[in-house]
Structure formats: C-alpha cells, structure tokens
PDBML (XML) file of the C-alpha atoms, coordinates in Angstrom:
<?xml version="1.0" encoding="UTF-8" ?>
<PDBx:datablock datablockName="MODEL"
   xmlns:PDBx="http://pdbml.pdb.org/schema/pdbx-v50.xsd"
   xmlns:xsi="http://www.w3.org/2001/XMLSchema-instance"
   xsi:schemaLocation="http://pdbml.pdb.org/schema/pdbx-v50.xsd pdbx-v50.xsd">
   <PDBx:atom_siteCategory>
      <PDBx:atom_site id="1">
         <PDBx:B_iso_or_equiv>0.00</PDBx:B_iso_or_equiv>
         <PDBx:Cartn_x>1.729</PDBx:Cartn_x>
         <PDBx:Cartn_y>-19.751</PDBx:Cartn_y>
         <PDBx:Cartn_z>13.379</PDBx:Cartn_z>
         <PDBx:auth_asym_id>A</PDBx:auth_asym_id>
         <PDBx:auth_atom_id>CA</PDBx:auth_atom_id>
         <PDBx:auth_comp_id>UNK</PDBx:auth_comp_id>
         <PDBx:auth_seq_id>1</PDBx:auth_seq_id>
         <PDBx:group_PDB>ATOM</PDBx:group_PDB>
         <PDBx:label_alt_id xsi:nil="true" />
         <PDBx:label_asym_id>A</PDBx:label_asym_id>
         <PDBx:label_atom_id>CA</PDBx:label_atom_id>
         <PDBx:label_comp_id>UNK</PDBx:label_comp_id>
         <PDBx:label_entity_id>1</PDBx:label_entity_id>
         <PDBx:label_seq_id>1</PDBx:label_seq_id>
         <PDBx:occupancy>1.00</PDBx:occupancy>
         <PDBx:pdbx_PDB_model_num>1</PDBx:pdbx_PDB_model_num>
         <PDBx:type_symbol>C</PDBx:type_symbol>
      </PDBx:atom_site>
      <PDBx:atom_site id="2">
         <PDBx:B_iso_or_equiv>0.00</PDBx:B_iso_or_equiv>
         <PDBx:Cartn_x>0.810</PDBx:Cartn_x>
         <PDBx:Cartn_y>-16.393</PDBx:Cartn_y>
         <PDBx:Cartn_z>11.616</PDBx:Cartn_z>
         <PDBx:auth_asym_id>A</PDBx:auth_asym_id>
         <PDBx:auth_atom_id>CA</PDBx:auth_atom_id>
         <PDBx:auth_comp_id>UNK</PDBx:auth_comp_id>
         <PDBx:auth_seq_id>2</PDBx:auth_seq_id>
         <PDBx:group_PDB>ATOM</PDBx:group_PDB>
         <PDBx:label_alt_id xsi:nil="true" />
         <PDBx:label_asym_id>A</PDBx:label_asym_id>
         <PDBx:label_atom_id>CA</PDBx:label_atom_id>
         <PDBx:label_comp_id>UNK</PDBx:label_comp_id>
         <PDBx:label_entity_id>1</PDBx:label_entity_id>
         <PDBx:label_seq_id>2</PDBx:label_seq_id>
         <PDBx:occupancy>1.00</PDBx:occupancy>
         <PDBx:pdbx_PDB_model_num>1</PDBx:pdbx_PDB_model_num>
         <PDBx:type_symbol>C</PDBx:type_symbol>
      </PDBx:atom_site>
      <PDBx:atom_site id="3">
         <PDBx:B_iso_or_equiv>0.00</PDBx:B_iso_or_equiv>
         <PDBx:Cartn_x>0.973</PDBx:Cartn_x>
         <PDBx:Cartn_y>-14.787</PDBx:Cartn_y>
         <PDBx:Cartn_z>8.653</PDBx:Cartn_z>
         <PDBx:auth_asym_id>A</PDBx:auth_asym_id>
         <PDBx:auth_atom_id>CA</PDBx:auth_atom_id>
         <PDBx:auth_comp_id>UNK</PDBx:auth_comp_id>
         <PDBx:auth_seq_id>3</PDBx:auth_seq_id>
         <PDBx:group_PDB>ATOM</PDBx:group_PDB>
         <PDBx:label_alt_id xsi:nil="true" />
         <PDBx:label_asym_id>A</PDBx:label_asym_id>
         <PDBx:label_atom_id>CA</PDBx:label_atom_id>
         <PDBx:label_comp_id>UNK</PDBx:label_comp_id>
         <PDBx:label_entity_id>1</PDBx:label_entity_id>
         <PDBx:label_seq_id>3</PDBx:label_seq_id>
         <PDBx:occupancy>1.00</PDBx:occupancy>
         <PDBx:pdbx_PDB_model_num>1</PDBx:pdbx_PDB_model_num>
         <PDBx:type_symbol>C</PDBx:type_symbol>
      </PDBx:atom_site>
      <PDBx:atom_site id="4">
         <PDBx:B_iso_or_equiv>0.00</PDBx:B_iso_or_equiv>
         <PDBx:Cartn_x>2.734</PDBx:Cartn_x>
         <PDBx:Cartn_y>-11.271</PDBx:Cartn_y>
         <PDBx:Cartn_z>7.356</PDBx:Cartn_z>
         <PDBx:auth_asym_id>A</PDBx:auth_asym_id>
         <PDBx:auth_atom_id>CA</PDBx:auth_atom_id>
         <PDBx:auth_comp_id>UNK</PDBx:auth_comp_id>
         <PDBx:auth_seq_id>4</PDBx:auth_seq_id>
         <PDBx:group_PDB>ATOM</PDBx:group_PDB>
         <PDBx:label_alt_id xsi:nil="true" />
         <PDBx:label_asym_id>A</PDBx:label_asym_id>
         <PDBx:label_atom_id>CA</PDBx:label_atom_id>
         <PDBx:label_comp_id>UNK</PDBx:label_comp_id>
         <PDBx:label_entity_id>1</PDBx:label_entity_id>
         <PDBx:label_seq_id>4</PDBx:label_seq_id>
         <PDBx:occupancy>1.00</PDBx:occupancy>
         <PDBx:pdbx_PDB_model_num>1</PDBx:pdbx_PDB_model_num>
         <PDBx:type_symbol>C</PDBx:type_symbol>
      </PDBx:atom_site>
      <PDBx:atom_site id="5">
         <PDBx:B_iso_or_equiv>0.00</PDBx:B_iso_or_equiv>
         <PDBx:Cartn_x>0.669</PDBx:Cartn_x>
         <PDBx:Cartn_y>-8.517</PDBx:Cartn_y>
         <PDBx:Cartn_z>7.845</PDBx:Cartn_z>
         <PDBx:auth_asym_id>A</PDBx:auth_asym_id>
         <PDBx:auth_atom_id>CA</PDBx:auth_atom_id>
         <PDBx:auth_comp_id>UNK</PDBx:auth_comp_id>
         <PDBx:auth_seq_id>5</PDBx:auth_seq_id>
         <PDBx:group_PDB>ATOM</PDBx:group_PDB>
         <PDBx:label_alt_id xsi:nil="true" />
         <PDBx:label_asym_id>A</PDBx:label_asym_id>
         <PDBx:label_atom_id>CA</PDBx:label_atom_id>
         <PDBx:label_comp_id>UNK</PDBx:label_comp_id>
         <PDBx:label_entity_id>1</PDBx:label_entity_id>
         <PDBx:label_seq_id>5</PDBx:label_seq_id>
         <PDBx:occupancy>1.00</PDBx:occupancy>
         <PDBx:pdbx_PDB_model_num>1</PDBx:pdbx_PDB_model_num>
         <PDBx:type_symbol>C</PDBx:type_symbol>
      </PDBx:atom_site>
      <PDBx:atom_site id="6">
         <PDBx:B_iso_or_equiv>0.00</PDBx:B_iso_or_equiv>
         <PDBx:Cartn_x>0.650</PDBx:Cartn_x>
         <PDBx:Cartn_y>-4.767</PDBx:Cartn_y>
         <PDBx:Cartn_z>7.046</PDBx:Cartn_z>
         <PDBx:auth_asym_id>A</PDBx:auth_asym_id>
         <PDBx:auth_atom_id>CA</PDBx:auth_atom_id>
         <PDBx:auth_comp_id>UNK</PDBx:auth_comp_id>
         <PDBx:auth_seq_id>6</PDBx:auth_seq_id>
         <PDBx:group_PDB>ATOM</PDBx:group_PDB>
         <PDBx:label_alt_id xsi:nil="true" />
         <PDBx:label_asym_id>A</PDBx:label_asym_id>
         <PDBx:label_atom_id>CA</PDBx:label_atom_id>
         <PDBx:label_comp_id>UNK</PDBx:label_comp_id>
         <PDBx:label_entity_id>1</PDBx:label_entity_id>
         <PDBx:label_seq_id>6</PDBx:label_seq_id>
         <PDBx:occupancy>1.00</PDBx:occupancy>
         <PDBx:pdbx_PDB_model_num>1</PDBx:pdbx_PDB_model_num>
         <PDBx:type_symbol>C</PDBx:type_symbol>
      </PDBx:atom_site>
      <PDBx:atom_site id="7">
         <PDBx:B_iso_or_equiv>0.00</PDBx:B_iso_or_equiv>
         <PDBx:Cartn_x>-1.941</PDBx:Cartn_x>
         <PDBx:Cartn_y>-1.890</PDBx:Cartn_y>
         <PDBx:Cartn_z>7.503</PDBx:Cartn_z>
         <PDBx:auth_asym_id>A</PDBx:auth_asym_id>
         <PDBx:auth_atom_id>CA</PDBx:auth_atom_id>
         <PDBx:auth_comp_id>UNK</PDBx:auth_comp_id>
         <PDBx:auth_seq_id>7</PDBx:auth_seq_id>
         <PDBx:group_PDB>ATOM</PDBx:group_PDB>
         <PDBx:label_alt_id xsi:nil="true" />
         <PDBx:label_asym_id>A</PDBx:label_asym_id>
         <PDBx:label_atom_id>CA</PDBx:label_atom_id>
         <PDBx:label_comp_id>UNK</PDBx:label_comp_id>
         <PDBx:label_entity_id>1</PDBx:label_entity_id>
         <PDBx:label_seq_id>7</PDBx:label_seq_id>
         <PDBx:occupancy>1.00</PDBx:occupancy>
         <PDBx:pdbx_PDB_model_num>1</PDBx:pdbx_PDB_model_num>
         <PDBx:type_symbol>C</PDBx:type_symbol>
      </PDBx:atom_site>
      <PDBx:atom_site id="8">
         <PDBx:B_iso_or_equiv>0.00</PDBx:B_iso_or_equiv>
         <PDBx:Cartn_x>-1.302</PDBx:Cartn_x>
         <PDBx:Cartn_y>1.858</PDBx:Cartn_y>
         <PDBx:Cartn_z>7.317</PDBx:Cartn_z>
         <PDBx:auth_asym_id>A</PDBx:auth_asym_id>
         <PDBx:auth_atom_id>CA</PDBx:auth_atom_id>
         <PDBx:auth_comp_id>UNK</PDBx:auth_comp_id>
         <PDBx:auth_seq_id>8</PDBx:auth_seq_id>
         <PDBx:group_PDB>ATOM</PDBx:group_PDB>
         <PDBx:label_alt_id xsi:nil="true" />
         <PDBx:label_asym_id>A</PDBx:label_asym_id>
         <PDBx:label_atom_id>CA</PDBx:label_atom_id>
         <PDBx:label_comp_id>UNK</PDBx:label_comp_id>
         <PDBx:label_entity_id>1</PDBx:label_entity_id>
         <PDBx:label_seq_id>8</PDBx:label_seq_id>
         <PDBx:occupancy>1.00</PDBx:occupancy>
         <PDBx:pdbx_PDB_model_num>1</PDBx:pdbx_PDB_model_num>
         <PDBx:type_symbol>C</PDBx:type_symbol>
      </PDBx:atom_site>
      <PDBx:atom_site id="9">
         <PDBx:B_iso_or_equiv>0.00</PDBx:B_iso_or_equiv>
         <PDBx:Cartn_x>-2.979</PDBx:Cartn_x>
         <PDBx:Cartn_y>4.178</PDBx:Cartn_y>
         <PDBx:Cartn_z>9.306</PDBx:Cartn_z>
         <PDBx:auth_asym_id>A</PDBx:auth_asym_id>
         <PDBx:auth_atom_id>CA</PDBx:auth_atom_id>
         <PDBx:auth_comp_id>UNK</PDBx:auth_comp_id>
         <PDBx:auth_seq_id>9</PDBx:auth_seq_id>
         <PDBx:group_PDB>ATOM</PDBx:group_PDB>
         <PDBx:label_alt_id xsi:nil="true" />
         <PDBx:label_asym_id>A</PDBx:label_asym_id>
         <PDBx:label_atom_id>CA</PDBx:label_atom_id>
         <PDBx:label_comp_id>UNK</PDBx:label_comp_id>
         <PDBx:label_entity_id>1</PDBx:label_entity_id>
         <PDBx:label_seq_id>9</PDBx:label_seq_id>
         <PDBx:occupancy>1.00</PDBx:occupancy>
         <PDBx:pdbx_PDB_model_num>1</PDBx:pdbx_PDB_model_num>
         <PDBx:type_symbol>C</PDBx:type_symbol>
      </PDBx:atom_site>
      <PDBx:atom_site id="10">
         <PDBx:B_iso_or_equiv>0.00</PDBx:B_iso_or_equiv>
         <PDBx:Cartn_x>-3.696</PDBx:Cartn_x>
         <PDBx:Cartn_y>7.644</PDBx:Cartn_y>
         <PDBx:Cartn_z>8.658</PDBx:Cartn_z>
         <PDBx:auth_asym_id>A</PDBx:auth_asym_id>
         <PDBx:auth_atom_id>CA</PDBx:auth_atom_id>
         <PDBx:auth_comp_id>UNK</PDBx:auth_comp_id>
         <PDBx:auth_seq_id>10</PDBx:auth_seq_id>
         <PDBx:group_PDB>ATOM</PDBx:group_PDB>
         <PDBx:label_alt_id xsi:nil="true" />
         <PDBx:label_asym_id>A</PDBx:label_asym_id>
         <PDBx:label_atom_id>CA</PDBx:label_atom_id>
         <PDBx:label_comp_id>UNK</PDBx:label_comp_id>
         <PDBx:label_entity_id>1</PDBx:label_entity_id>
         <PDBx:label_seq_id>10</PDBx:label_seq_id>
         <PDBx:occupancy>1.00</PDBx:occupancy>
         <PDBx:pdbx_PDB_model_num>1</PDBx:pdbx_PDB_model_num>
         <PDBx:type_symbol>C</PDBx:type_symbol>
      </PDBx:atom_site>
      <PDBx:atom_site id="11">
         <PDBx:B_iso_or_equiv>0.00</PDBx:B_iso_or_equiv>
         <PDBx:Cartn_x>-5.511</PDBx:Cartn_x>
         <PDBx:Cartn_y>10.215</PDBx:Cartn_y>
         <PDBx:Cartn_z>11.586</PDBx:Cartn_z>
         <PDBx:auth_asym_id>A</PDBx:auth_asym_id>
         <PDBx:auth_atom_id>CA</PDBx:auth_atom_id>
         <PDBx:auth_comp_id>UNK</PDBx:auth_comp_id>
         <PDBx:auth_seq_id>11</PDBx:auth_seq_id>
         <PDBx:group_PDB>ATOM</PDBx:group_PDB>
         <PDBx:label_alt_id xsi:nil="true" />
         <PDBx:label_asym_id>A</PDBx:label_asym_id>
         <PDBx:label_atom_id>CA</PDBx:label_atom_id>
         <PDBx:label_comp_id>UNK</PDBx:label_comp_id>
         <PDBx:label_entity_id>1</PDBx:label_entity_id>
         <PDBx:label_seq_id>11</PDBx:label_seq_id>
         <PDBx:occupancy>1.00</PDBx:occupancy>
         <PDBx:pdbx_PDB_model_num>1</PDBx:pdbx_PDB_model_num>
         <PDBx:type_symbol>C</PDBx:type_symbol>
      </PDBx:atom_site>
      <PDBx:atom_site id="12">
         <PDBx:B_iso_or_equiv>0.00</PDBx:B_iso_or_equiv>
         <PDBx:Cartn_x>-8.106</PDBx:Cartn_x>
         <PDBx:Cartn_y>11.994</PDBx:Cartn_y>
         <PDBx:Cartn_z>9.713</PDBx:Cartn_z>
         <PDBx:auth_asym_id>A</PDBx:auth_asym_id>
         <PDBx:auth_atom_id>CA</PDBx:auth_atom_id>
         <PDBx:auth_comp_id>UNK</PDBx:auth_comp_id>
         <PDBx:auth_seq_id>12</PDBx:auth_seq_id>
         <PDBx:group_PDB>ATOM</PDBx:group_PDB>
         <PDBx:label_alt_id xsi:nil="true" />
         <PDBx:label_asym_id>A</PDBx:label_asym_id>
         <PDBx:label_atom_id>CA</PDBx:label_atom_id>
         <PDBx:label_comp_id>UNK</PDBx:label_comp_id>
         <PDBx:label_entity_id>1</PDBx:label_entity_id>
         <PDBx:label_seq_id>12</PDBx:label_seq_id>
         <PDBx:occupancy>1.00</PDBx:occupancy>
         <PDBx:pdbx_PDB_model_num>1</PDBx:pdbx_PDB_model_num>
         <PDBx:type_symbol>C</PDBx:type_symbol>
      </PDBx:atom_site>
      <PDBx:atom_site id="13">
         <PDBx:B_iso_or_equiv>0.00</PDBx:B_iso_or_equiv>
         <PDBx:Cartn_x>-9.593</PDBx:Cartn_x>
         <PDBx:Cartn_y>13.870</PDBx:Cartn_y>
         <PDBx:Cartn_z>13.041</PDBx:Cartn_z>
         <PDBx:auth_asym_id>A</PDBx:auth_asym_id>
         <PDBx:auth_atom_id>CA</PDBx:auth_atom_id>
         <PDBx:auth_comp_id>UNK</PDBx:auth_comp_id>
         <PDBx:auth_seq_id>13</PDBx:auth_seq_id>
         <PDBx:group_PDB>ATOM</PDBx:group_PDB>
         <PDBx:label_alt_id xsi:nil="true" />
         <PDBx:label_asym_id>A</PDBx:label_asym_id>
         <PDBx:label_atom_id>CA</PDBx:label_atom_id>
         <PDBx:label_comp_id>UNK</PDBx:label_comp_id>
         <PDBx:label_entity_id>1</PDBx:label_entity_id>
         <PDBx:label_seq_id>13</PDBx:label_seq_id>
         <PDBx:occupancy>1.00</PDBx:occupancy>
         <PDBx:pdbx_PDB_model_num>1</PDBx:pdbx_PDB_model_num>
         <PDBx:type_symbol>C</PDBx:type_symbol>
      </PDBx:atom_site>
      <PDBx:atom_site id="14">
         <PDBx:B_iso_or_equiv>0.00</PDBx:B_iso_or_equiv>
         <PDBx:Cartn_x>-9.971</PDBx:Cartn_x>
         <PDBx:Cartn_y>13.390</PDBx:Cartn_y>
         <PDBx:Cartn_z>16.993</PDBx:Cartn_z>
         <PDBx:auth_asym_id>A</PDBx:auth_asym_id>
         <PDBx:auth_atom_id>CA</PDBx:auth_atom_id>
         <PDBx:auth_comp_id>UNK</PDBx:auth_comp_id>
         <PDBx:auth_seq_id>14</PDBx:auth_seq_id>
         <PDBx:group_PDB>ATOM</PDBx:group_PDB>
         <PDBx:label_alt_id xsi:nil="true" />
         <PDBx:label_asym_id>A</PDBx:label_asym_id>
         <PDBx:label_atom_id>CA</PDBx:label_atom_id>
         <PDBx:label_comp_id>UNK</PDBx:label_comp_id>
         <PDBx:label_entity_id>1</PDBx:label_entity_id>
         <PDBx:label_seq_id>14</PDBx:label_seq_id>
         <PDBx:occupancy>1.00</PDBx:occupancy>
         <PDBx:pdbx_PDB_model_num>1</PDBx:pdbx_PDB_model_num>
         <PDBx:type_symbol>C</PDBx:type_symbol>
      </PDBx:atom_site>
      <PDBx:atom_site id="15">
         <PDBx:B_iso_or_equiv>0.00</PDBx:B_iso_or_equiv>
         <PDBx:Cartn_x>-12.906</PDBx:Cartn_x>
         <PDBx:Cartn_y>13.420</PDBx:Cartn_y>
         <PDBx:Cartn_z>18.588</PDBx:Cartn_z>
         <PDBx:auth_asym_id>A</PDBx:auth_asym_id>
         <PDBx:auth_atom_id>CA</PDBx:auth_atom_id>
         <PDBx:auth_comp_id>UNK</PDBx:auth_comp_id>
         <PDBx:auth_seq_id>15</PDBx:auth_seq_id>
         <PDBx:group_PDB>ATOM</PDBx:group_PDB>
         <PDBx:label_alt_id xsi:nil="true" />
         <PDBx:label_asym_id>A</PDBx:label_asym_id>
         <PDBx:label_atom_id>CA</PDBx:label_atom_id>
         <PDBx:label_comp_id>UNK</PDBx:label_comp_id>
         <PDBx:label_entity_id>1</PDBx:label_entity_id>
         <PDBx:label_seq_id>15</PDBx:label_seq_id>
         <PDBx:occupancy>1.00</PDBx:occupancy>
         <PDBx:pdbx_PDB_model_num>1</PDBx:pdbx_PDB_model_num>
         <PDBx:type_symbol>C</PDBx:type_symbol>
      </PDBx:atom_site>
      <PDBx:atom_site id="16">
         <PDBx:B_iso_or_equiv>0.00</PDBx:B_iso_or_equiv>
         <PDBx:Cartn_x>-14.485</PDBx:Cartn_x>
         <PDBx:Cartn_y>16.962</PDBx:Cartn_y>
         <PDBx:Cartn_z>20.205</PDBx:Cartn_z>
         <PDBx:auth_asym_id>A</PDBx:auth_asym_id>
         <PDBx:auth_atom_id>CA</PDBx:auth_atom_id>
         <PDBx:auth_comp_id>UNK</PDBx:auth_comp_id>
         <PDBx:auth_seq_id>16</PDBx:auth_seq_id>
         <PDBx:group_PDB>ATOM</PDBx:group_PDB>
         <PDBx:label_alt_id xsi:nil="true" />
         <PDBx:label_asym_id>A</PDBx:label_asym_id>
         <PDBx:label_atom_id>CA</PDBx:label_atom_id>
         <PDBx:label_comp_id>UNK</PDBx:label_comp_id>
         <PDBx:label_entity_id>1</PDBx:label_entity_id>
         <PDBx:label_seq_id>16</PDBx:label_seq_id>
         <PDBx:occupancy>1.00</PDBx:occupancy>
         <PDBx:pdbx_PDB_model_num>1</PDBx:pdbx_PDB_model_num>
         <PDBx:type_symbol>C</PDBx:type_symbol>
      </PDBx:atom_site>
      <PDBx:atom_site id="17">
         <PDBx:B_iso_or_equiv>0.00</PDBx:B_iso_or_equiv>
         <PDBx:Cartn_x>-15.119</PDBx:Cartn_x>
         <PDBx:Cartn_y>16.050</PDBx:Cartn_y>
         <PDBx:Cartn_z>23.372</PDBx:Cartn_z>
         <PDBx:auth_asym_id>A</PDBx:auth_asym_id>
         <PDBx:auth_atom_id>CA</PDBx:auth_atom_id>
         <PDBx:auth_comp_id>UNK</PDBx:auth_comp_id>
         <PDBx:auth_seq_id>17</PDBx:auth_seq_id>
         <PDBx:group_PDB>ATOM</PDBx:group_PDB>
         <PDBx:label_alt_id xsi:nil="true" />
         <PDBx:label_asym_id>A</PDBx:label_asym_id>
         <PDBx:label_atom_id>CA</PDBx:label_atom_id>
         <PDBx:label_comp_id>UNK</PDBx:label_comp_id>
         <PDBx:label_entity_id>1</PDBx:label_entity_id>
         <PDBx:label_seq_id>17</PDBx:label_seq_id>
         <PDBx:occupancy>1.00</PDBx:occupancy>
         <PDBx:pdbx_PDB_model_num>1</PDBx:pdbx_PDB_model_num>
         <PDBx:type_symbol>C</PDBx:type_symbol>
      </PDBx:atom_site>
      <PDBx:atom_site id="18">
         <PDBx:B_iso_or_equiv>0.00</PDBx:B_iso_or_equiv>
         <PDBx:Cartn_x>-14.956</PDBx:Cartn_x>
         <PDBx:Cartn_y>11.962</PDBx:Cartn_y>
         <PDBx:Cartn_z>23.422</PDBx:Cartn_z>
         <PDBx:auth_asym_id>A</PDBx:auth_asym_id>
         <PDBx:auth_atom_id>CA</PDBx:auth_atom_id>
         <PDBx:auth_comp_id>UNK</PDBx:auth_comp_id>
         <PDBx:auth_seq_id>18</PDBx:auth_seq_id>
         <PDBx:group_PDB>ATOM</PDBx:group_PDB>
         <PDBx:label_alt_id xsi:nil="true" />
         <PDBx:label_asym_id>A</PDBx:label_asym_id>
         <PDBx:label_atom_id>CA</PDBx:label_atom_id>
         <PDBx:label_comp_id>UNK</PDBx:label_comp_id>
         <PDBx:label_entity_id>1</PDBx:label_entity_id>
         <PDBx:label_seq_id>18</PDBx:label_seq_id>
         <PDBx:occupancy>1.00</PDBx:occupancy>
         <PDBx:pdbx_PDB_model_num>1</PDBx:pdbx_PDB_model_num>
         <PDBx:type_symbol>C</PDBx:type_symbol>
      </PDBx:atom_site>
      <PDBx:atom_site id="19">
         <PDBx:B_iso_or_equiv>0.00</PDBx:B_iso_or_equiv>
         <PDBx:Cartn_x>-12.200</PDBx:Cartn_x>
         <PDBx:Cartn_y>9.819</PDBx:Cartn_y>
         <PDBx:Cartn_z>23.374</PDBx:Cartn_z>
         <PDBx:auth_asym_id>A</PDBx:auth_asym_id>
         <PDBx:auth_atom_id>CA</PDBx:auth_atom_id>
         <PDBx:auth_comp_id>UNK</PDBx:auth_comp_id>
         <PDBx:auth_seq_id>19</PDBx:auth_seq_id>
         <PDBx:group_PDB>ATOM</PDBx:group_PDB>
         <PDBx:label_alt_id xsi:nil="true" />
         <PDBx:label_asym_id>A</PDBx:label_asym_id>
         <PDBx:label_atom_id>CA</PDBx:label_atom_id>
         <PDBx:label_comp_id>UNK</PDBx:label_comp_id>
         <PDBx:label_entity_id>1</PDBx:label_entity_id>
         <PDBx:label_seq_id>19</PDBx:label_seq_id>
         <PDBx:occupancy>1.00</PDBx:occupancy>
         <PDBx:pdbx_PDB_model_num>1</PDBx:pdbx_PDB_model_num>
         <PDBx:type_symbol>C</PDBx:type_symbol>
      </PDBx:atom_site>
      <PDBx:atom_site id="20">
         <PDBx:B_iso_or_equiv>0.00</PDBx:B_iso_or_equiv>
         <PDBx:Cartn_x>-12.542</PDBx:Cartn_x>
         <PDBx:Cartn_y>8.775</PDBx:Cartn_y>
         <PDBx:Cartn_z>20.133</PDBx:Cartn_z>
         <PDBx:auth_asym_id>A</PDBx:auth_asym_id>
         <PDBx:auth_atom_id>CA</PDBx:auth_atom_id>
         <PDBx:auth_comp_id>UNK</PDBx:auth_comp_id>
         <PDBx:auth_seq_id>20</PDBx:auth_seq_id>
         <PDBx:group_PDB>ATOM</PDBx:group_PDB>
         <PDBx:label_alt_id xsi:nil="true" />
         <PDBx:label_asym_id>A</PDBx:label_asym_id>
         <PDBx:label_atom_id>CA</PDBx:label_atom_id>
         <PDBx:label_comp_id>UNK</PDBx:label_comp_id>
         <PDBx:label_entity_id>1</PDBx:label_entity_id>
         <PDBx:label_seq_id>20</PDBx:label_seq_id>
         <PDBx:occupancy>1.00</PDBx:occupancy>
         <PDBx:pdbx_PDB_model_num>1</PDBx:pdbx_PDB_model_num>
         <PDBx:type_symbol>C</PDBx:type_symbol>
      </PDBx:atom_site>
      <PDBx:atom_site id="21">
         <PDBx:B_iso_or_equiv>0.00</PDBx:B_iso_or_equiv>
         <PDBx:Cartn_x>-10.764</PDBx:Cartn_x>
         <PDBx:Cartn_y>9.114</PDBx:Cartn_y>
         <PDBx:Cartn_z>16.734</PDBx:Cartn_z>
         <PDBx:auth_asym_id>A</PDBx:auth_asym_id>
         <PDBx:auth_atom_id>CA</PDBx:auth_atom_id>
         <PDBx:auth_comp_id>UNK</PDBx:auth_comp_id>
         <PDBx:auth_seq_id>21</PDBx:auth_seq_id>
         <PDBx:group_PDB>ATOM</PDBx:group_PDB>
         <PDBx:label_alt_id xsi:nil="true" />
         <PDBx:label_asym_id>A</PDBx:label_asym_id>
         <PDBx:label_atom_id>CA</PDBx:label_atom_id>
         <PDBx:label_comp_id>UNK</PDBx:label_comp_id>
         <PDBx:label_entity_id>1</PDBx:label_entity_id>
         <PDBx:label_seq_id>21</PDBx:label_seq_id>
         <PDBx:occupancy>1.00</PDBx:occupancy>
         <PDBx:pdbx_PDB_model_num>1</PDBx:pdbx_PDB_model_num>
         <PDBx:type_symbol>C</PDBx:type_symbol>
      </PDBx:atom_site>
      <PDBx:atom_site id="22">
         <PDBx:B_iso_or_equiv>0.00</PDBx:B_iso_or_equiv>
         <PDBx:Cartn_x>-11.285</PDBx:Cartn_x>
         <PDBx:Cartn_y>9.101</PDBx:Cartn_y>
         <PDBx:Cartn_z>13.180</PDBx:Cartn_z>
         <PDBx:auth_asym_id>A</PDBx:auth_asym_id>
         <PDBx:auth_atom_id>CA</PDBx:auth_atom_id>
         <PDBx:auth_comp_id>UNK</PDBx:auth_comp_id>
         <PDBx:auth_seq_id>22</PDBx:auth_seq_id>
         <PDBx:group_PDB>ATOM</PDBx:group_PDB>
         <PDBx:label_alt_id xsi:nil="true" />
         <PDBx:label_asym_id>A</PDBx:label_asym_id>
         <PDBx:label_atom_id>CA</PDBx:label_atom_id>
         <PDBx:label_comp_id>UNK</PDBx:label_comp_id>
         <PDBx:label_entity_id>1</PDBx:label_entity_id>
         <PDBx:label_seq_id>22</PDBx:label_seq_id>
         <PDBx:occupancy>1.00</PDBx:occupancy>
         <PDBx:pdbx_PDB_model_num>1</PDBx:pdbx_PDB_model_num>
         <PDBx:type_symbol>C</PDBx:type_symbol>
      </PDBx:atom_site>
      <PDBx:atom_site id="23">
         <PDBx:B_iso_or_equiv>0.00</PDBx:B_iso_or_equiv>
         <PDBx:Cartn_x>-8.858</PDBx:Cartn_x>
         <PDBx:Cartn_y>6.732</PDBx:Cartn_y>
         <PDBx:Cartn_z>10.785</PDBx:Cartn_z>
         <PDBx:auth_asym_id>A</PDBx:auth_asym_id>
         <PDBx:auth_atom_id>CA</PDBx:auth_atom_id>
         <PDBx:auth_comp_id>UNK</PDBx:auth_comp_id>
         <PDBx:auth_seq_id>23</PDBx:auth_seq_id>
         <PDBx:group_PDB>ATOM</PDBx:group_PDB>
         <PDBx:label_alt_id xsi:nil="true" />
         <PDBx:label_asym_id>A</PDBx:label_asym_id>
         <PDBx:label_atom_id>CA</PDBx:label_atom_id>
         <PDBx:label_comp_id>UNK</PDBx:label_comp_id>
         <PDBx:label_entity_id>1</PDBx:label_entity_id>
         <PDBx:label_seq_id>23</PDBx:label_seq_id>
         <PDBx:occupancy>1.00</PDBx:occupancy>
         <PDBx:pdbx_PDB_model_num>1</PDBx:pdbx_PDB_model_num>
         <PDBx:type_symbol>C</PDBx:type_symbol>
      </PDBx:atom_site>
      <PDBx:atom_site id="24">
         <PDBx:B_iso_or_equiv>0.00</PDBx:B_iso_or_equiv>
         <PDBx:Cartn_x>-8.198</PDBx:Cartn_x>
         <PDBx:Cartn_y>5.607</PDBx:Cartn_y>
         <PDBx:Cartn_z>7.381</PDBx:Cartn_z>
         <PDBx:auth_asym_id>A</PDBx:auth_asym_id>
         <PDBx:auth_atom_id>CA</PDBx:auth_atom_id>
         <PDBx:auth_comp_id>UNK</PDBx:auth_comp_id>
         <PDBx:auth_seq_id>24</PDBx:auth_seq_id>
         <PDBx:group_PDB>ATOM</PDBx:group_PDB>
         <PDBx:label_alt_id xsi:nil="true" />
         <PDBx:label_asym_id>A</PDBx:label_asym_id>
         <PDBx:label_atom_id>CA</PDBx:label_atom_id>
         <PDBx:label_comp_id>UNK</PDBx:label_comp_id>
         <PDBx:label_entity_id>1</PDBx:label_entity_id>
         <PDBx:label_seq_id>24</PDBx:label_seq_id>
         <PDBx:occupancy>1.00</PDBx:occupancy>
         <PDBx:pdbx_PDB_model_num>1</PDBx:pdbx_PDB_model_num>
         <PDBx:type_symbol>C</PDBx:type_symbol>
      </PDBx:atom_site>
   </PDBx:atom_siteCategory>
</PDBx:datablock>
C-alpha cells in the first residue's frame, strides 16, 4: 500500500571540498 507522491528538486550548490550538496 502507498500513496502518490511528488517532490521537486532543485541543486542550489555542491559542496567545496565534501561530498555534500545543497537542495531546495
């Protein structure tokens, strides 16, 4: 059982020097 589901997701930056990222 689950439900409908929708996110966007938008890059706002990458990390520097870690493996990391910045979303909205």
């Amino acid at each position: 059982p689950a439900k409908p589901a929708q996110t966007r997701v938008e890059l706002l930056a990458n990390g520097a020097d870690q493996d990391l990222c910045l979303v909205r």
